[in-house]
Protein backbone atom coordinates (compact mmCIF):
# COMPACT_ATOMS: atom_id res chain seq x y z
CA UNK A 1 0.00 0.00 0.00
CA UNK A 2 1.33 3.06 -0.56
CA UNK A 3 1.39 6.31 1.50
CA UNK A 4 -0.94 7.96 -0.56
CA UNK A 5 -3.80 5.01 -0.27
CA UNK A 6 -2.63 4.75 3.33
CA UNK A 7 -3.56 8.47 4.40
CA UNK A 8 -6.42 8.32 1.92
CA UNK A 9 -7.83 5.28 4.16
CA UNK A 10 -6.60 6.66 7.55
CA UNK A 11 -8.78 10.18 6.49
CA UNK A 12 -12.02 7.95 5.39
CA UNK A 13 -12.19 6.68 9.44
CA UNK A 14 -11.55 10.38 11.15
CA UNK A 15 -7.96 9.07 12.30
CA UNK A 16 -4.91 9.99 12.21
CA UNK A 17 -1.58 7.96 13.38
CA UNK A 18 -1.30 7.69 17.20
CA UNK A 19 2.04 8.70 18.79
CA UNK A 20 0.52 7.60 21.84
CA UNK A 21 -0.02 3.92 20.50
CA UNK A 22 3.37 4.34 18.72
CA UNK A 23 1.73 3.95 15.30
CA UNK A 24 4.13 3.75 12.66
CA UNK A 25 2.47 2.00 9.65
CA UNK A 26 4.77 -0.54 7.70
CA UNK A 27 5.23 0.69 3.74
CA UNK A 28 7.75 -1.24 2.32
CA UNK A 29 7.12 -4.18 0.03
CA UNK A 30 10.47 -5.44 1.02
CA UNK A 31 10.45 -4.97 4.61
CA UNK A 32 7.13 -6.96 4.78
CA UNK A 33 8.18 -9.83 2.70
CA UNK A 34 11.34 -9.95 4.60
CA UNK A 35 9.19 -10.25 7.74
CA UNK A 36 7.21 -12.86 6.66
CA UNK A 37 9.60 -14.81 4.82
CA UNK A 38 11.32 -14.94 8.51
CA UNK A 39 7.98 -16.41 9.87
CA UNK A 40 8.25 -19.41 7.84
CA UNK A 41 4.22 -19.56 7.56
CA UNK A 42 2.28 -22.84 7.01
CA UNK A 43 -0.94 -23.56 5.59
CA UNK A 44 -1.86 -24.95 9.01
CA UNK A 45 -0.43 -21.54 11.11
CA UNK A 46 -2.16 -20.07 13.71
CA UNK A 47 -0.70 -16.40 14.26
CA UNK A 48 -1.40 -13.91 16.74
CA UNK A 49 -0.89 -10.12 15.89
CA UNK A 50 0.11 -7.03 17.62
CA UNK A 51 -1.14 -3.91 16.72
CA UNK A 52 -1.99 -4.38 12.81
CA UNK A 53 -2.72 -1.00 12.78
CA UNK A 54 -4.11 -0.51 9.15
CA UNK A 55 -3.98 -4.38 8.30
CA UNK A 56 -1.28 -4.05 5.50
CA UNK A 57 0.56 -7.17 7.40
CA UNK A 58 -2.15 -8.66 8.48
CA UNK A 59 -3.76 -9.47 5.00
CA UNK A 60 -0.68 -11.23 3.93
CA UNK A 61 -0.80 -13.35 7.32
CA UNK A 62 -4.61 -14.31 6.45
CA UNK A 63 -3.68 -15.28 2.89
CA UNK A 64 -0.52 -17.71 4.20
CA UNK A 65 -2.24 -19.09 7.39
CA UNK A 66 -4.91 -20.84 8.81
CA UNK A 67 -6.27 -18.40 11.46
CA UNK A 68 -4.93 -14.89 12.19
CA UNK A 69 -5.85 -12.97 16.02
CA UNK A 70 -5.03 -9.88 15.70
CA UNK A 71 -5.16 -7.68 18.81
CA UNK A 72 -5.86 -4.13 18.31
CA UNK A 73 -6.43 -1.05 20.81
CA UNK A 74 -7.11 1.73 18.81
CA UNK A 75 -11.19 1.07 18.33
CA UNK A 76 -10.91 2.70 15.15
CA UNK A 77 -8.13 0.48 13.72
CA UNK A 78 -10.28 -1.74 14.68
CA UNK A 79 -13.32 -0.38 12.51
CA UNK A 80 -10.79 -0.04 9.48
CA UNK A 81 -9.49 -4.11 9.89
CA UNK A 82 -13.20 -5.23 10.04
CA UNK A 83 -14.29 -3.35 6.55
CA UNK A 84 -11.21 -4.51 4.37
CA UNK A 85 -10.00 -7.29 5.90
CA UNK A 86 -14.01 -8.85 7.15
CA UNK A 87 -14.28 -11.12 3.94
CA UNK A 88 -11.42 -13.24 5.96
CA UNK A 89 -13.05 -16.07 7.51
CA UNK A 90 -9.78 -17.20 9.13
CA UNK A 91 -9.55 -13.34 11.07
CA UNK A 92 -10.40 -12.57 14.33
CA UNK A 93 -9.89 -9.30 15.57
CA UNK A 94 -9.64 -8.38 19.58
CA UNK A 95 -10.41 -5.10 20.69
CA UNK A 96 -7.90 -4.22 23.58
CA UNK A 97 -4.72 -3.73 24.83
CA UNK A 98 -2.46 -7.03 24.45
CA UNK A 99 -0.67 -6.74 28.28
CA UNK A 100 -3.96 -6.69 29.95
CA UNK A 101 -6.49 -8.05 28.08
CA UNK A 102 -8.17 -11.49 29.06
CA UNK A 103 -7.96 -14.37 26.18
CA UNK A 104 -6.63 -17.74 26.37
CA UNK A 105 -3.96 -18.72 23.82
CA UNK A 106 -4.38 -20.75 21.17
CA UNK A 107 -2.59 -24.26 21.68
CA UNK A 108 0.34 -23.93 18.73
CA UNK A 109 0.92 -20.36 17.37
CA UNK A 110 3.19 -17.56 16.07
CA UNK A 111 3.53 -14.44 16.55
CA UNK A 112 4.10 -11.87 13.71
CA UNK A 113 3.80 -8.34 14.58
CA UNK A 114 5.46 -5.18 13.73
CA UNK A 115 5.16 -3.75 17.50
CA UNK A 116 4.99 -0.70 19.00
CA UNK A 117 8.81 -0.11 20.32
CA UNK A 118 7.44 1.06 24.14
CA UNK A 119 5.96 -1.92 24.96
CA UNK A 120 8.34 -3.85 23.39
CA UNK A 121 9.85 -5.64 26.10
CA UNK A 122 6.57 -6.10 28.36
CA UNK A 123 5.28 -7.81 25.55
CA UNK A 124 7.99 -10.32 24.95
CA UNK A 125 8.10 -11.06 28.31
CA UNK A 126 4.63 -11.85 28.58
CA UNK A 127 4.77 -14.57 25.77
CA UNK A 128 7.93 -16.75 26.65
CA UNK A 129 6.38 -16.32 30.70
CA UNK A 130 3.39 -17.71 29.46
CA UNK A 131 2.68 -21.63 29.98
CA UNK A 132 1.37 -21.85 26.62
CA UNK A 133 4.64 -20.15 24.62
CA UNK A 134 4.29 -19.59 21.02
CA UNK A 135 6.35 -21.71 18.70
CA UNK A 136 8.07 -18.44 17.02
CA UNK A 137 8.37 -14.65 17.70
CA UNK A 138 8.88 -12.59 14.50
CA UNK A 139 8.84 -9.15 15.63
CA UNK A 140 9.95 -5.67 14.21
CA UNK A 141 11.32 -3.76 17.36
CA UNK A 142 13.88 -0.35 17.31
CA UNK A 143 17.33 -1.36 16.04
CA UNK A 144 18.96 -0.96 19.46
CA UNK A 145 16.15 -2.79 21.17
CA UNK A 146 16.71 -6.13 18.88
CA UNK A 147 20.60 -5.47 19.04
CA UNK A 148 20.14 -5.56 23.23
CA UNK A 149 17.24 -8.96 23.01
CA UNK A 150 20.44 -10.54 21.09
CA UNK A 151 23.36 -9.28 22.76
CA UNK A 152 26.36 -11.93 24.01
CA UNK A 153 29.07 -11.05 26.76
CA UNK A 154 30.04 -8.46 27.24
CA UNK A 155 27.52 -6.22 26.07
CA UNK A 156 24.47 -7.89 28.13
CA UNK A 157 21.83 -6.49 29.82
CA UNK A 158 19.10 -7.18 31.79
CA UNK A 159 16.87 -7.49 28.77
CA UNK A 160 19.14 -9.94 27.20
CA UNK A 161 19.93 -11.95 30.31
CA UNK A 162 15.66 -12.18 30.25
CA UNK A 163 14.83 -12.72 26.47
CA UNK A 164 17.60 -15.57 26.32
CA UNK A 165 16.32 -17.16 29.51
CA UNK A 166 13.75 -18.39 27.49
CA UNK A 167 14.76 -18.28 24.16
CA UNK A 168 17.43 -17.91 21.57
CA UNK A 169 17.50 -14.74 19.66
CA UNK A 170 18.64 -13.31 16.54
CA UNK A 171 18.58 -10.13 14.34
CA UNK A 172 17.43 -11.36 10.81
CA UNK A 173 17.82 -8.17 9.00
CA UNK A 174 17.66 -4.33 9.55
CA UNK A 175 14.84 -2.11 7.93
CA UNK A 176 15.41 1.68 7.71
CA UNK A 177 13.04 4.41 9.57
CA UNK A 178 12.23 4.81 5.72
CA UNK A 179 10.25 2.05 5.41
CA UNK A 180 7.44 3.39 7.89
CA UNK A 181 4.95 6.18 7.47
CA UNK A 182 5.00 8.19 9.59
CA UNK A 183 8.75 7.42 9.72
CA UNK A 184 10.28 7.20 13.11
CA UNK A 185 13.44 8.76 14.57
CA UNK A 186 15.21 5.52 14.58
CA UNK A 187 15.83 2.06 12.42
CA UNK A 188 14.25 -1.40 13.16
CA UNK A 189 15.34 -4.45 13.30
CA UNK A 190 13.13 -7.89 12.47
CA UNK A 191 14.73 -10.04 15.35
CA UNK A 192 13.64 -14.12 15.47
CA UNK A 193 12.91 -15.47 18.92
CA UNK A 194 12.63 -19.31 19.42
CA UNK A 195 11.15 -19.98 22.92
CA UNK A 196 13.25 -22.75 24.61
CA UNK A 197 11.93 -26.48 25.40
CA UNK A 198 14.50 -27.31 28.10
CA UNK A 199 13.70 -29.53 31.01
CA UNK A 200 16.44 -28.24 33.12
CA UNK A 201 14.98 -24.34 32.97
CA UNK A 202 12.16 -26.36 34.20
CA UNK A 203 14.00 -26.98 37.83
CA UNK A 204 15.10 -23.05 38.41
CA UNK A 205 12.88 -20.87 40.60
CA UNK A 206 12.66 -18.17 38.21
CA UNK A 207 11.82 -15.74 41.17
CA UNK A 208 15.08 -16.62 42.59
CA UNK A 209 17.05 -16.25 39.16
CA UNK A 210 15.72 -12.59 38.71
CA UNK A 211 16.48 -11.65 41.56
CA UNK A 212 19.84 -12.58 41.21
CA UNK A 213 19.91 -10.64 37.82
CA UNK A 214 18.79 -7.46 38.99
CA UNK A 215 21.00 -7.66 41.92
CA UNK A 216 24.13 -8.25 39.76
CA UNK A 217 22.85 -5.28 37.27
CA UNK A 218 21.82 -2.86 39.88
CA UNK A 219 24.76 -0.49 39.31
CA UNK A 220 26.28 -1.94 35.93
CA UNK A 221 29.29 -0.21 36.09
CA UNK A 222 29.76 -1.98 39.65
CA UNK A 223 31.73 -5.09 40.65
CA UNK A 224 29.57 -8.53 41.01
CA UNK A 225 30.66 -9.23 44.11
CA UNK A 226 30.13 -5.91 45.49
CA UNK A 227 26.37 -5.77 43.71
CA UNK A 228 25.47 -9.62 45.20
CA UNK A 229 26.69 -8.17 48.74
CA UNK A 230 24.49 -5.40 48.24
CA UNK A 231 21.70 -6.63 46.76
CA UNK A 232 21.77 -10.63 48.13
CA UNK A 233 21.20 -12.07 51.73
CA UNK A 234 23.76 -13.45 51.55
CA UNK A 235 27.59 -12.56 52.94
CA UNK A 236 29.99 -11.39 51.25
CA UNK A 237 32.54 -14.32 52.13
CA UNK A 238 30.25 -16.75 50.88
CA UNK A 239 29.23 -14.90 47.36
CA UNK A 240 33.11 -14.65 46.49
CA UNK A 241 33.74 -18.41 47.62
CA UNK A 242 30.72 -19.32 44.86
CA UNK A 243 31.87 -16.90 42.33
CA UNK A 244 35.34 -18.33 42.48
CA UNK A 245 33.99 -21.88 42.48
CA UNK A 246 32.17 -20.89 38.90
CA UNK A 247 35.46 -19.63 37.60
CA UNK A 248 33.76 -15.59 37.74
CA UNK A 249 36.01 -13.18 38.72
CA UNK A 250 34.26 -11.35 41.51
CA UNK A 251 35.84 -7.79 40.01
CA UNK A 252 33.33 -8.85 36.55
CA UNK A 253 30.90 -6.84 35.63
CA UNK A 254 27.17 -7.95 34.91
CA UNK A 255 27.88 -7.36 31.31
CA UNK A 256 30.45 -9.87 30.74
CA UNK A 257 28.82 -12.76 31.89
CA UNK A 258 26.45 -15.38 30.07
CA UNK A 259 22.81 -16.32 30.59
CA UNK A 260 24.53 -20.14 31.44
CA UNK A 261 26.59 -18.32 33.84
CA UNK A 262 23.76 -16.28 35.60
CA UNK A 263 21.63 -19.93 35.79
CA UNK A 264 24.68 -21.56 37.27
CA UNK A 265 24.66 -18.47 39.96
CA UNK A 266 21.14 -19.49 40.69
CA UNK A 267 21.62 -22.63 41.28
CA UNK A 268 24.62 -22.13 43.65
CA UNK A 269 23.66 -19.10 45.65
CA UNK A 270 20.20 -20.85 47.39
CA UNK A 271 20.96 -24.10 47.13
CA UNK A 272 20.99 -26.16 50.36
């Protein structure tokens, strides 16, 4: 579609793009095949989608799969999806916003969305904490967003540490700020996310593994060891011994270290 048709459409329903719902509409032929060409879509999908916005995506998922639930919060988006895309039998559209909405997830699914980059995080989290995970994420997110999700030591964060908890993670490609309307300040990145299936995550008290991780990154620019004293109950005698024992240096910083390293750390610091 291009930007012409697009405001054209957006002018027929009253509306204008949302800053608020960080609307930036998806207007690149390229871009979109590249996203769904990462999704690997069978006749037999079941996809859920975030923010669709004007539906340019979201026709393409209903012509390549076998049921598309798209979740919108902008009512009028909402109006728009049901007039052009209502012929679709295989489309079901949710009113609401996707962190707080009630729905049950489908058994097997994807997700294909070209989010908005505030909730970007909240809404990754959400899936891969989920008991029912989705097979695949294919998500567009803010370059330096996707480049964080699939950072390795030492450039690792709290985001990483969480995304790769569950998952692996990759960047498939970059998309320019040009391929959006209205185009944002900064470039995207489509980033894969494949939720783990690992019985040993399956034995760590996830509480207990957070809590580590936000104690190691609560000043990053800080020691470990003098974070985990801060930050652990635990003494500071006994958080160098386990450190040591793990082959960490306790002068690291939370950067530098692996998510293996921070589930060994769990493991180790409660144990009996």
């Amino acid at each position: 579609m291009k930007i012409k048709g697009l405001k054209s459409t957006l002018k027929n329903y009253s509306t204008v793009p949302s800053k608020g719902l960080g609307q930036n509409f998806l207007v690149d032929r390229g871009a979109l095949n590249n996203l769904l060409e990462a999704a690997e879509l069978k006749k037999g999908d079941v996809v859920v989608e975030i923010g669709p916005g004007t539906g340019i995506l979201t026709k393409e998922l209903l012509e390549k799969a076998k049921k598309v639930i798209a979740f919108e919060k902008d009512k009028r988006m909402c109006a728009l999806l049901q007039d052009s895309l209502g012929k679709f039998k295989n489309l079901k559209i949710i009113q609401g916003d996707i962190l707080t909405a009630a729905f049950k997830l489908p058994k097997n699914y994807k997700v294909v969305a070209n989010i908005p980059y505030y909730i970007t995080s909240p809404i990754i989290r959400k899936f891969l904490e989920s008991e029912n995970k989705p097979e695949l994420m294919i998500l567009m997110v803010q370059k330096e967003v996707g480049q964080r999700i699939c950072a390795k030591p030492p450039n690792m964060s709290i985001l990483s540490v969480s995304v790769q908890f569950y998952a692996k993670a990759r960047i498939v490609r970059y998309v320019s700020r040009g391929s959006f309307w209205p185009s944002p300040k900064v470039d995207s990145a489509i980033i894969k996310i494949n939720p783990l299936i690992n019985a040993d995550k399956k034995q760590i008290n996830a509480d207990i593994f957070f809590k580590i991780v936000k104690a190691g990154f609560s000043h990053p620019r800080k020691q470990l060891l003098n974070n985990f004293s801060k930050g652990l109950n635990l003494s500071r005698e006994k958080i160098e011994k386990i450190l040591k024992e793990l082959d960490i240096n306790p002068q690291q910083r939370a950067e530098t270290l692996s998510t293996e390293k921070w589930i060994e750390l769990s493991y180790n610091f409660y144990k009996d």
